[in-house]
Protein backbone atom coordinates (compact mmCIF):
# COMPACT_ATOMS: atom_id res chain seq x y z
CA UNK A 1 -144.47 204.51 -128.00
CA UNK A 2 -143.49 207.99 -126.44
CA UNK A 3 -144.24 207.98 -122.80
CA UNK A 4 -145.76 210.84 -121.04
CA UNK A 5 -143.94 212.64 -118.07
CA UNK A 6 -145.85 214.82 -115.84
CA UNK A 7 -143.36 217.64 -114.66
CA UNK A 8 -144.33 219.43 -111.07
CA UNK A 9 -142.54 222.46 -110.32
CA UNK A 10 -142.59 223.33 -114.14
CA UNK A 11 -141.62 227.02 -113.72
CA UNK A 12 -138.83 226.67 -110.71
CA UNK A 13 -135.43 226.77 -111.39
CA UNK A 14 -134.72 223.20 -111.60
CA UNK A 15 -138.12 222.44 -113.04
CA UNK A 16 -137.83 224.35 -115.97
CA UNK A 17 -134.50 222.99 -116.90
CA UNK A 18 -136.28 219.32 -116.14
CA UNK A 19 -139.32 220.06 -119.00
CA UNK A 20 -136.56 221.00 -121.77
CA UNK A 21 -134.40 218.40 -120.97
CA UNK A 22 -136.84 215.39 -120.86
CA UNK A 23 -138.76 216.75 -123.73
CA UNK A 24 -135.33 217.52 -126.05
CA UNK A 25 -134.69 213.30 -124.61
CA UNK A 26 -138.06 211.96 -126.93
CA UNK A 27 -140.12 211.83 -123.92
CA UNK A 28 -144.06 213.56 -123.92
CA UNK A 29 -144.16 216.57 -121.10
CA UNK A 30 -147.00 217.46 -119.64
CA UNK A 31 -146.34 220.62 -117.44
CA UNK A 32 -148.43 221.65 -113.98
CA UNK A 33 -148.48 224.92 -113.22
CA UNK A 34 -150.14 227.37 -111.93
CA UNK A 35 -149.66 230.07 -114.14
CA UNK A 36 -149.27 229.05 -117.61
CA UNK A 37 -147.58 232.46 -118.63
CA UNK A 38 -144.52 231.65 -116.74
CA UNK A 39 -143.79 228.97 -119.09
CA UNK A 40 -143.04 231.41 -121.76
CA UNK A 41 -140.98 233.68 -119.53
CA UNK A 42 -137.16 233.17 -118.33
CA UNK A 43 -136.80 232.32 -114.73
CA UNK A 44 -134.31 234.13 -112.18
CA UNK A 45 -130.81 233.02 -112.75
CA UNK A 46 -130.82 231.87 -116.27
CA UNK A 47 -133.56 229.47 -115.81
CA UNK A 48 -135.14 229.21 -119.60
CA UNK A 49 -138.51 230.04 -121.10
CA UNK A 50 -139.44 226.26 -121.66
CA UNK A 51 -143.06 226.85 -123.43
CA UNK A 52 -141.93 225.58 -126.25
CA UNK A 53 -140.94 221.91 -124.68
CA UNK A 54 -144.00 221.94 -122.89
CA UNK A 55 -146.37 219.39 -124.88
CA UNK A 56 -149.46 219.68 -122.56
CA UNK A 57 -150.05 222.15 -120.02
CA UNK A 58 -151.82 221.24 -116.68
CA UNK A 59 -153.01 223.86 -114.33
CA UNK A 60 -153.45 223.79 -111.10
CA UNK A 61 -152.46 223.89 -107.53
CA UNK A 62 -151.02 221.14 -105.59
CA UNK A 63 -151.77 222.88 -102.58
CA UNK A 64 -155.52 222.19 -103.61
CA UNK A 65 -156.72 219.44 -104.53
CA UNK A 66 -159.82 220.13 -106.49
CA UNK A 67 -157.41 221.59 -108.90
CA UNK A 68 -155.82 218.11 -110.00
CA UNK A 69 -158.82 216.55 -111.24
CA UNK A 70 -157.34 214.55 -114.27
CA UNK A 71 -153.27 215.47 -113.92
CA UNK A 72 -152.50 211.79 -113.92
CA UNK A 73 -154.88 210.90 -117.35
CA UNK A 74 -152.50 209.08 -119.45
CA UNK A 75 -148.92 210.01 -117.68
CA UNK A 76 -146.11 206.92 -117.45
CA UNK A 77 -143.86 209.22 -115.38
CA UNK A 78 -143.72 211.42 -112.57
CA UNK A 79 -141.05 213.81 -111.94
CA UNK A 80 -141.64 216.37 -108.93
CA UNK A 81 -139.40 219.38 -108.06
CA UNK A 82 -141.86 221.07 -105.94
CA UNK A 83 -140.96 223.24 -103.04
CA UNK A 84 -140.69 226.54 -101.62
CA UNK A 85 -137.89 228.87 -102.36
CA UNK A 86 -138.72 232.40 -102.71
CA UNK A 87 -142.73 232.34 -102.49
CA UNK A 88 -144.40 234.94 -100.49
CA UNK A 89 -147.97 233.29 -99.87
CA UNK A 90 -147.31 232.27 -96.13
CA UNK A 91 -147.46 228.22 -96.97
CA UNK A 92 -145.11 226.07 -94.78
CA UNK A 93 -142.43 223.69 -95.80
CA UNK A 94 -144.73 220.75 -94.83
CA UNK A 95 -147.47 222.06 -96.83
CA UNK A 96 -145.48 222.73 -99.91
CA UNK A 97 -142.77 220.50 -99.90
CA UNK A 98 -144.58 217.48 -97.98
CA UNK A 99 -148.37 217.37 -98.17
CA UNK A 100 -148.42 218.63 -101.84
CA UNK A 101 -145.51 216.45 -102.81
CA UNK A 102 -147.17 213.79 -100.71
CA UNK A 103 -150.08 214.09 -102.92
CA UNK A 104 -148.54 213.73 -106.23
CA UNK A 105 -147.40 210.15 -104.84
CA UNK A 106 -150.70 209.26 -103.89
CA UNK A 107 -152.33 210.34 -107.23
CA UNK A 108 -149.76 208.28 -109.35
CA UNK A 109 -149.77 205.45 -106.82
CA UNK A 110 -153.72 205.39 -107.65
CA UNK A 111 -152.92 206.16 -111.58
CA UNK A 112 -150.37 203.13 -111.68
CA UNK A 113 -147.45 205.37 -113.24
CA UNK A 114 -144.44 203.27 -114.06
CA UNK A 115 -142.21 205.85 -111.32
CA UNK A 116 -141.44 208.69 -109.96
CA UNK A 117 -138.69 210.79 -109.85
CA UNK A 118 -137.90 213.14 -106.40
CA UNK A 119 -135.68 215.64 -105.79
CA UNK A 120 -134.77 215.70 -102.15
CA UNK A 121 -131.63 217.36 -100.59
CA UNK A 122 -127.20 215.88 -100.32
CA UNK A 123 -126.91 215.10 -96.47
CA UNK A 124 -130.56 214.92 -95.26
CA UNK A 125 -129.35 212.52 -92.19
CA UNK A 126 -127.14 215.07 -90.88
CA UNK A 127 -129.82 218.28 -91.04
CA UNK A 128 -132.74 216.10 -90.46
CA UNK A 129 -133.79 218.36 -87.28
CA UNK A 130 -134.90 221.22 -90.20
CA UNK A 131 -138.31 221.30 -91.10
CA UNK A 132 -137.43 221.86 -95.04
CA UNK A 133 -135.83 218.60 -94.41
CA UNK A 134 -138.42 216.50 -92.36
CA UNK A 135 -140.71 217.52 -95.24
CA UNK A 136 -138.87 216.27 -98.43
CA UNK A 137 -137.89 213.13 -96.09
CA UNK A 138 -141.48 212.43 -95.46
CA UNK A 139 -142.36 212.26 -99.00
CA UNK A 140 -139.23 210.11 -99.44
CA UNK A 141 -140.53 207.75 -96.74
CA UNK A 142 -144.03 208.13 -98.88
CA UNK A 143 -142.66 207.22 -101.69
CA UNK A 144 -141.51 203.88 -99.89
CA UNK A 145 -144.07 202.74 -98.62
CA UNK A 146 -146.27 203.50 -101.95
CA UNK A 147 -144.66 199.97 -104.01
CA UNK A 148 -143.82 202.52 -106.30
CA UNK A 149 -140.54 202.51 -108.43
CA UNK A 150 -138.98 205.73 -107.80
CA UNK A 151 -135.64 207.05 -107.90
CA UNK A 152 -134.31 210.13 -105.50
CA UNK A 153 -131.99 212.37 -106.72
CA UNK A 154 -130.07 214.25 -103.89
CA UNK A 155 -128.24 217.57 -105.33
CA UNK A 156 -125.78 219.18 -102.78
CA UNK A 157 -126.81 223.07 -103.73
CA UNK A 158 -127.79 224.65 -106.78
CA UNK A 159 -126.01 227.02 -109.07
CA UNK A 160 -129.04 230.03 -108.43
CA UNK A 161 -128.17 229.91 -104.83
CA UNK A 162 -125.17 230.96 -105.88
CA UNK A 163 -126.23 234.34 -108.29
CA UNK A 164 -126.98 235.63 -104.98
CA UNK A 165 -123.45 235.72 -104.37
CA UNK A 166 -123.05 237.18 -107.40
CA UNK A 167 -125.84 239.74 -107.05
CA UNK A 168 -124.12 240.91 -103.66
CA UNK A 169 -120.40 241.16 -105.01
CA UNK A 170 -122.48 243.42 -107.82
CA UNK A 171 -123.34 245.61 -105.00
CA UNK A 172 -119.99 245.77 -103.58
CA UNK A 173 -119.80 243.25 -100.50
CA UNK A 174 -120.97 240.17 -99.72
CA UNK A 175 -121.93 238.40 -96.64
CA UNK A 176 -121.39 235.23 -95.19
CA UNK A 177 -122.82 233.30 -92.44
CA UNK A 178 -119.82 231.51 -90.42
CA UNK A 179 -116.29 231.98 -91.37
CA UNK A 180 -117.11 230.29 -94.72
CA UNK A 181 -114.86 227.46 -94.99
CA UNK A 182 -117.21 224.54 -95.32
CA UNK A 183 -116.87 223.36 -98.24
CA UNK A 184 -119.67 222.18 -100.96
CA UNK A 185 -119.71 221.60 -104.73
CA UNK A 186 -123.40 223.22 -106.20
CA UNK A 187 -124.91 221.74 -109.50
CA UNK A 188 -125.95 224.05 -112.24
CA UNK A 189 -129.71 223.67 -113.36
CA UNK A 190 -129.28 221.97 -116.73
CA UNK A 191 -126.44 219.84 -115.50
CA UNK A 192 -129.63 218.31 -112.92
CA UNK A 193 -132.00 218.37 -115.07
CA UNK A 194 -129.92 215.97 -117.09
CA UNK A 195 -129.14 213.79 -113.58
CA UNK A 196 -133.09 213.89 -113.32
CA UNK A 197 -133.88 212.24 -117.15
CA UNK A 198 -131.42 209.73 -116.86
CA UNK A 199 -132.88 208.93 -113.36
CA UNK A 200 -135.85 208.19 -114.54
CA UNK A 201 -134.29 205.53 -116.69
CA UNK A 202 -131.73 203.94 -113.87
CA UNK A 203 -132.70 201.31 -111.33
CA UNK A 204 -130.75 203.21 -108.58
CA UNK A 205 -132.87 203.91 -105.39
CA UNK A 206 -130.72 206.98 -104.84
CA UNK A 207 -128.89 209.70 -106.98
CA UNK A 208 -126.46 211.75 -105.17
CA UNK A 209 -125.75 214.68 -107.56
CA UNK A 210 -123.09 218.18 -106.89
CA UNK A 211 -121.02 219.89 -109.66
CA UNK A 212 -117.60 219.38 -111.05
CA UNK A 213 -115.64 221.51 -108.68
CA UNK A 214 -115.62 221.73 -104.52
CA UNK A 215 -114.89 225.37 -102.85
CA UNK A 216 -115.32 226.78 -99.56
CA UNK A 217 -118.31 229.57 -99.40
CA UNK A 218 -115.36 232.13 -99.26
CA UNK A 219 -113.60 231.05 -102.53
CA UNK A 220 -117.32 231.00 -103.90
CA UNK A 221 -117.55 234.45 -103.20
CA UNK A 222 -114.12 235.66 -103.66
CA UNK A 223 -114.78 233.94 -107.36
CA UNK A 224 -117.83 236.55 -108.12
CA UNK A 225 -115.63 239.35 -107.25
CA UNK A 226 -113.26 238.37 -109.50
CA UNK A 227 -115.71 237.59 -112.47
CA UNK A 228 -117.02 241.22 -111.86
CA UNK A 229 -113.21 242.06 -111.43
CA UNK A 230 -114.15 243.80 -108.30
CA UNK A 231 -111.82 243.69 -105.19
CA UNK A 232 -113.14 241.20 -102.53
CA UNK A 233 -115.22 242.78 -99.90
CA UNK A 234 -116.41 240.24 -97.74
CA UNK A 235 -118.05 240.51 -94.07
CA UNK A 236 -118.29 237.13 -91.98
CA UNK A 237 -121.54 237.37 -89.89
CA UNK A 238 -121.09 235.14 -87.05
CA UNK A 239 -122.99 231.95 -86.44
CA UNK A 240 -124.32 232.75 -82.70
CA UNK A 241 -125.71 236.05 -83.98
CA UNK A 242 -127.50 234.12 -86.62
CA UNK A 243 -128.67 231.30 -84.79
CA UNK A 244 -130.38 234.53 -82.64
CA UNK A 245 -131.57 236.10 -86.08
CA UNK A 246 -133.21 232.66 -86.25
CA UNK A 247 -135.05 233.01 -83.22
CA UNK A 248 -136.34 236.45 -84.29
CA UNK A 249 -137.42 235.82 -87.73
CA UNK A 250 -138.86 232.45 -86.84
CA UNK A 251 -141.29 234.38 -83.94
CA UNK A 252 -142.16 236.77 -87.08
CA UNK A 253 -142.99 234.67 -89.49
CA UNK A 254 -142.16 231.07 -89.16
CA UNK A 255 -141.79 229.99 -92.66
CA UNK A 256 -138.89 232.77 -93.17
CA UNK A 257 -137.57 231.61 -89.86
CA UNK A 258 -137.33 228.03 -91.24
CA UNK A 259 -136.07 228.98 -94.67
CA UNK A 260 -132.94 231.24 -92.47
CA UNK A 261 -132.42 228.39 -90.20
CA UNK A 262 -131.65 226.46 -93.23
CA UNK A 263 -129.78 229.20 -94.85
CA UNK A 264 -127.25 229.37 -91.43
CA UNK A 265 -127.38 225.78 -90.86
CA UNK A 266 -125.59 225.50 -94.38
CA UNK A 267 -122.88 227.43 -93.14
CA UNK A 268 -121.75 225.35 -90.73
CA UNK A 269 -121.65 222.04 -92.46
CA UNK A 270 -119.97 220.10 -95.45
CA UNK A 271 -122.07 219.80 -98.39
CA UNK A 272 -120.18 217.62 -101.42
CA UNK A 273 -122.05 215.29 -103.57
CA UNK A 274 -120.34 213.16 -105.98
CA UNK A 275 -119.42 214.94 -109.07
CA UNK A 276 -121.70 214.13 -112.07
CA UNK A 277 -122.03 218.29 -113.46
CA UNK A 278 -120.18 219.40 -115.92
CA UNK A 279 -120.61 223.51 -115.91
CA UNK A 280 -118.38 225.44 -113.71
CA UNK A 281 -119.61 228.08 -111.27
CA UNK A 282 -116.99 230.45 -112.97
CA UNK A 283 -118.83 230.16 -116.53
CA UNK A 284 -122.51 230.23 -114.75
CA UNK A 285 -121.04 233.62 -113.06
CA UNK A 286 -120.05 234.91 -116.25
CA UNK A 287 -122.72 233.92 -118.01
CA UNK A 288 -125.00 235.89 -115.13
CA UNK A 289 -122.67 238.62 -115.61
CA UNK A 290 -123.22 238.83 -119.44
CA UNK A 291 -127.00 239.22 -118.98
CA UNK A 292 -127.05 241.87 -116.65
């Protein structure tokens, strides 16, 4: 029989890649969202319209709970991308990315869902002092201690991280934070969303999951110039003036000041996964520079 997958974070980047790649795999998607419109529509940085994979629709809010009455009726599967990236409504990483996460495991621990698929983040011991990073490591640590099978897959960076670079080289210079020589290999969306499906069907405990090619953030950037067949204009911004930018933004408004603390703590380290993708970042920059 087809088994039902519940996708959460349907209309993300990642998630909407997950609902037409589980779906086009024979399984039964049942999409939460919010706002079922957004299905329809194309996301930022080639992220697909995906209504058409969607089999059910759920929505509501994980962020409130009298929303989910009935999410988990008759789902086998639980796959959860949820977390902030570019919201505006004030939440925190540990209400987002742990508590509503956090919730989704309870609700399928309760349901008695055959597993449950999390994405969490490539080199969470190192950066564990980050509150993005406490968060998705306390649902991993829920997830534990819930008896239920669950797989998490860990992708080093993702491929619309990267159309900012893009976006900036369109405008004539980008900027990076450090001198941009650590080095990382980012996963395109489609790429993960196959990882994801074929996690959800592996007994590993852990997925490690980065693209088919490591740079540093220079040659990343130097790349998108060259795509755009622009001369490189690049302008390091150093790492003690951002750790201060950090200070400033997080007194402002702390959930931009965690999100930049992130940001500049990814400067400064390593970030390379072992190589399952298969799309380059010079087609995926092409392929943005097509569209626009």
């Amino acid at each position: 029989m087809t088994r039902t997958v519940l996708v959460a974070g349907s209309t993300g980047y990642l998630g909407k890649y997950a609902v037409r790649a589980f779906h086009q795999r024979g399984y039964r998607v049942r999409a939460l969202t919010r706002d079922e419109a957004r299905l329809g529509e194309p996301g930022p940085f080639t992220a697909p319209p995906v209504a058409e994979f969607a089999d059910e629709v759920f929505v509501g809010e994980v962020t409130k709970p009298e929303t989910l009455d009935g999410l988990m009726d008759g789902v086998d599967l639980v796959f959860s991308s949820i977390g902030i990236s570019r919201q505006r409504d004030g939440l925190s990483f540990d209400e987002v990315d742990h508590r509503a996460n956090r919730r989704l495991v309870d609700l399928a621990r309760q349901a008695g869902v055959e597993k449950f698929v999390y994405v969490s983040l490539w080199g969470a011991d190192e950066i564990r002092h980050l509150e993005i990073v406490r968060a998705h490591e306390k649902v991993v640590a829920a997830l534990a201690e819930s008896g239920l099978p669950h797989t998490i897959v860990r992708p080093s960076g993702y491929f619309s991280d990267m159309g900012v670079l893009l976006d900036m080289a369109r405008r004539g210079r980008a900027f990076l934070v450090g001198e941009g020589t650590n080095r990382f290999n980012p996963i395109h969306g489609a790429d993960l969303a196959e990882v994801c499906v074929d996690a959800m069907e592996s007994s590993a405990r852990e997925i490690g999951a980065g693209g088919p090619e490591t740079l540093t953030q220079r040659e990343a950037a130097e790349l998108a110039f060259d795509v755009l067949g622009k001369p490189p204009r690049i302008t390091v911004l150093p790492l003690w003036l951002m750790r201060g930018g950090v200070r400033l933004i997080g007194a402002l408004n702390q959930q931009f000041g965690d999100l930049f603390e992130f940001i500049v703590t990814a400067g400064e380290i390593d970030g390379v996964a072992p190589s399952v993708g298969r799309t380059t970042l010079r087609s995926y920059f092409e392929g943005l520079a097509a569209d626009r």
